[in-house]
Protein backbone atom coordinates (compact mmCIF):
# COMPACT_ATOMS: atom_id res chain seq x y z
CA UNK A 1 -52.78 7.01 -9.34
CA UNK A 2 -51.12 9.17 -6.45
CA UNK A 3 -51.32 12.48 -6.19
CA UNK A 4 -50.37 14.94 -3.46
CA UNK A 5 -51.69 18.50 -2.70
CA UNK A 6 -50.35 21.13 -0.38
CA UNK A 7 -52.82 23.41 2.10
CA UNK A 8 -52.59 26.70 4.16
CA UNK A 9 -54.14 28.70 6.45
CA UNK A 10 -53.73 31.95 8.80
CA UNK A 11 -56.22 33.25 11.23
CA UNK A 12 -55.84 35.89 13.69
CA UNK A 13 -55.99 35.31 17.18
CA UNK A 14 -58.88 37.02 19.60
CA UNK A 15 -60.07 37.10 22.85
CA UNK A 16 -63.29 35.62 24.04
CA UNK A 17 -62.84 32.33 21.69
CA UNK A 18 -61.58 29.22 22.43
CA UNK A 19 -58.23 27.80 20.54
CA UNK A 20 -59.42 24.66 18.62
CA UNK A 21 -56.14 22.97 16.56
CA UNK A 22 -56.16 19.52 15.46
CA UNK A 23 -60.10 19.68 16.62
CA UNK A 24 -58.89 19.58 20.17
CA UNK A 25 -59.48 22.35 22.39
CA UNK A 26 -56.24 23.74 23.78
CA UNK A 27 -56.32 26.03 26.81
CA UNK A 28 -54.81 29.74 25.75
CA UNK A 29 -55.88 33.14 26.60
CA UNK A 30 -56.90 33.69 22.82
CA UNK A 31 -58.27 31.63 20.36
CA UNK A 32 -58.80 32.14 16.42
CA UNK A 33 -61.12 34.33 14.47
CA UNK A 34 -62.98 33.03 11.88
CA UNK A 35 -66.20 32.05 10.38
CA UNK A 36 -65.96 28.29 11.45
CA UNK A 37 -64.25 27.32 14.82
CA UNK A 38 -61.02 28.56 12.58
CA UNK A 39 -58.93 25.41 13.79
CA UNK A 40 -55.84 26.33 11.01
CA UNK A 41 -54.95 23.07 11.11
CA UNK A 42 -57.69 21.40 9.48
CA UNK A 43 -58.38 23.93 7.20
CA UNK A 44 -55.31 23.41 6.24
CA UNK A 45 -55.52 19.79 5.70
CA UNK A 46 -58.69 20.16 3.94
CA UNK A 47 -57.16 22.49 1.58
CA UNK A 48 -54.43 19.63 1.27
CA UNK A 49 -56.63 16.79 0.42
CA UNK A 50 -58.99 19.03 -1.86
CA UNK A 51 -55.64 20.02 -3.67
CA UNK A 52 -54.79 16.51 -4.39
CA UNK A 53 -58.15 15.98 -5.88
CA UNK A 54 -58.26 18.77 -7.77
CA UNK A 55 -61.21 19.70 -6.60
CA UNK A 56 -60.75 23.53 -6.00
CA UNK A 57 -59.98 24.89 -2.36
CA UNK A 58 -61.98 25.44 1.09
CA UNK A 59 -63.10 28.45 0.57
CA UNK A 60 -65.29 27.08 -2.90
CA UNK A 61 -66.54 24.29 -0.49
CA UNK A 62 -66.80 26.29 2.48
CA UNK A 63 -67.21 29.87 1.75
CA UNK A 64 -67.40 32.28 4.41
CA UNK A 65 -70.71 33.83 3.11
CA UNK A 66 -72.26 30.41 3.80
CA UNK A 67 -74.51 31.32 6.97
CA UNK A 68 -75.68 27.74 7.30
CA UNK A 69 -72.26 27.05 8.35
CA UNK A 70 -70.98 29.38 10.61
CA UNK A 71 -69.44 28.56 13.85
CA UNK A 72 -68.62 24.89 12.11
CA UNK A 73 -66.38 22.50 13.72
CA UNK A 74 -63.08 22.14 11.56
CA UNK A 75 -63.70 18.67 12.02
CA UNK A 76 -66.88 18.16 10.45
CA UNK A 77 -65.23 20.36 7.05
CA UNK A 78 -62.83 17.37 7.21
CA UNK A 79 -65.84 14.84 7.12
CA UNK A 80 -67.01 16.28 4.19
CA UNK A 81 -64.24 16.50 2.47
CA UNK A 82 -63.35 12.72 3.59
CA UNK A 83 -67.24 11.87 1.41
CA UNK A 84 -65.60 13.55 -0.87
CA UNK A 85 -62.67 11.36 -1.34
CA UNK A 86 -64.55 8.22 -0.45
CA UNK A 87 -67.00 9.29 -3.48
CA UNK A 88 -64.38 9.57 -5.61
CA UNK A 89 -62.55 6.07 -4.30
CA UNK A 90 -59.97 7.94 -2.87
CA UNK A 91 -57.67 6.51 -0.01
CA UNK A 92 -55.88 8.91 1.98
CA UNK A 93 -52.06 7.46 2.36
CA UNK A 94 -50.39 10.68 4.60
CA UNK A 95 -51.28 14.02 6.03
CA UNK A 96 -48.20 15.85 7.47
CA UNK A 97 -49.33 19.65 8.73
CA UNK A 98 -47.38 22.32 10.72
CA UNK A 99 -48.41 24.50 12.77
CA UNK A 100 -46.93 28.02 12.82
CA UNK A 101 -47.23 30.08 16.11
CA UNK A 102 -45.18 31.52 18.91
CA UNK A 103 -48.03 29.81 21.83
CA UNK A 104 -48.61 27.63 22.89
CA UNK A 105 -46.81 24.36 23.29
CA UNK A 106 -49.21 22.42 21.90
CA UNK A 107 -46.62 18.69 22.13
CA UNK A 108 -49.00 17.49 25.20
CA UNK A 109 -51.47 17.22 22.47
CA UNK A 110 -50.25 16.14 19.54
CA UNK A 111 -51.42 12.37 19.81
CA UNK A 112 -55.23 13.59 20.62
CA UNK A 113 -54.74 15.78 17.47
CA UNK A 114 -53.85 12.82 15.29
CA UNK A 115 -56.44 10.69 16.19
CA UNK A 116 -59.45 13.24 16.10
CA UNK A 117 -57.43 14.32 12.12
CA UNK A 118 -57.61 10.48 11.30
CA UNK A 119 -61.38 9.66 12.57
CA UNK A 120 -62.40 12.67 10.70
CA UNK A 121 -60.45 11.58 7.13
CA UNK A 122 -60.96 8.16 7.50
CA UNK A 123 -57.59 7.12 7.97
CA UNK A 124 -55.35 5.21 10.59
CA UNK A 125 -53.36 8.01 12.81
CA UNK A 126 -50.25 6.67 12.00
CA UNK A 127 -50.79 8.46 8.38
CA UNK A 128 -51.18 11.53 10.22
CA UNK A 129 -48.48 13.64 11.60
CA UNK A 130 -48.85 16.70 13.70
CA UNK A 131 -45.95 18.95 14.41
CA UNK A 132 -45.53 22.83 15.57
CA UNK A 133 -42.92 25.46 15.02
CA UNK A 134 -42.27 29.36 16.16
CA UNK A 135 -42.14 32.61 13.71
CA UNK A 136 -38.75 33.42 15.57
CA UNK A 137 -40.92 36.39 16.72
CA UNK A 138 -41.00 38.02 13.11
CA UNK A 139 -43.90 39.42 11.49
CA UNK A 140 -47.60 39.29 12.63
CA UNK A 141 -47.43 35.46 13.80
CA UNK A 142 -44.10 36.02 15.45
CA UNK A 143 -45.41 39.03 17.64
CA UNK A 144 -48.56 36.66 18.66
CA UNK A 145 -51.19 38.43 16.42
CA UNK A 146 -52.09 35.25 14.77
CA UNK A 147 -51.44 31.28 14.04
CA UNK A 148 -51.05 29.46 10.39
CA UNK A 149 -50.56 26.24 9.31
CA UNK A 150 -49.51 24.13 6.08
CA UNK A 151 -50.16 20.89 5.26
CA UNK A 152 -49.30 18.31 2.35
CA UNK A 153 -51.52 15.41 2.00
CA UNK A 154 -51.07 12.57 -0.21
CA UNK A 155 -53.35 10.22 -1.69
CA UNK A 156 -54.56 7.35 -4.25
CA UNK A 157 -56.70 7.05 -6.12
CA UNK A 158 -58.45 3.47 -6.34
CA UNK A 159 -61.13 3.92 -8.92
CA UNK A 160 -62.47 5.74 -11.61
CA UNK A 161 -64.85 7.60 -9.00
CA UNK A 162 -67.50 8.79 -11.35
């Protein structure tokens, strides 16, 4: 069976943290506030691939009350939600996710994004595709107050998974 599921996030930006996307540190003069590293583009995913299997949303999984994971790499959310799928006999077949900010340019590191994305989901990077586009300056992400991102992910499902 295939089945796809869509994902998105929004975080504010703030000084003093570092900009994480794709789980690759990009240099910027803000980065994003949240309870985990707040790398929008792997929450997004996650919400993606959680969507697909129907299996509620990040924040049941990762709830922002949960102490024992604040300050949690993005990338090890998408690890867990990879067991997830592998419990289930899930094979992920795409990821597509945009990003959704003003700054920076983050082309120079799209390839490092997909590759750090597929090791984390279990996949081959060439089922994961990484691109960016501007707010045309309107509203809160268009005036640099913030970044989101939204993701589809598709996948099949191989066995019964019980």
């Amino acid at each position: 069976m295939i089945r796809s599921g869509i994902g998105y996030d929004i975080h504010r930006l703030a000084e003093g943290r570092k900009l994480i996307l794709g789980g690759v540190e990009i240099p910027h003069s803000h980065g994003l506030e949240g309870h985990s590293d707040a790398d929008v583009l792997s929450h997004a995913i996650a919400d993606a691939l959680l969507g697909a299997l129907g299996t509620g949303d990040i924040g049941q999984h990762f709830p922002n009350t949960d102490e024992s994971i604040r300050g949690i790499s993005s990338l090890e959310i998408l690890k867990r939600v990879a067991k997830l799928l592998t419990d289930k006999r899930v094979r992920v077949i795409n990821v597509d996710v945009t990003l959704i900010a003003e700054a920076p340019k983050i082309a120079p590191h799209v390839a490092a994004m997909r590759q750090k994305i597929a090791d984390a989901i279990g996949t081959s990077d060439s089922n994961v595709n990484v691109k960016a586009t501007t707010n045309e300056e309107l509203g809160p992400i268009g005036r640099g107050e913030g970044m989101a991102a939204i993701a589809i992910a598709t996948i099949e499902i191989t066995g019964s998974g019980d």
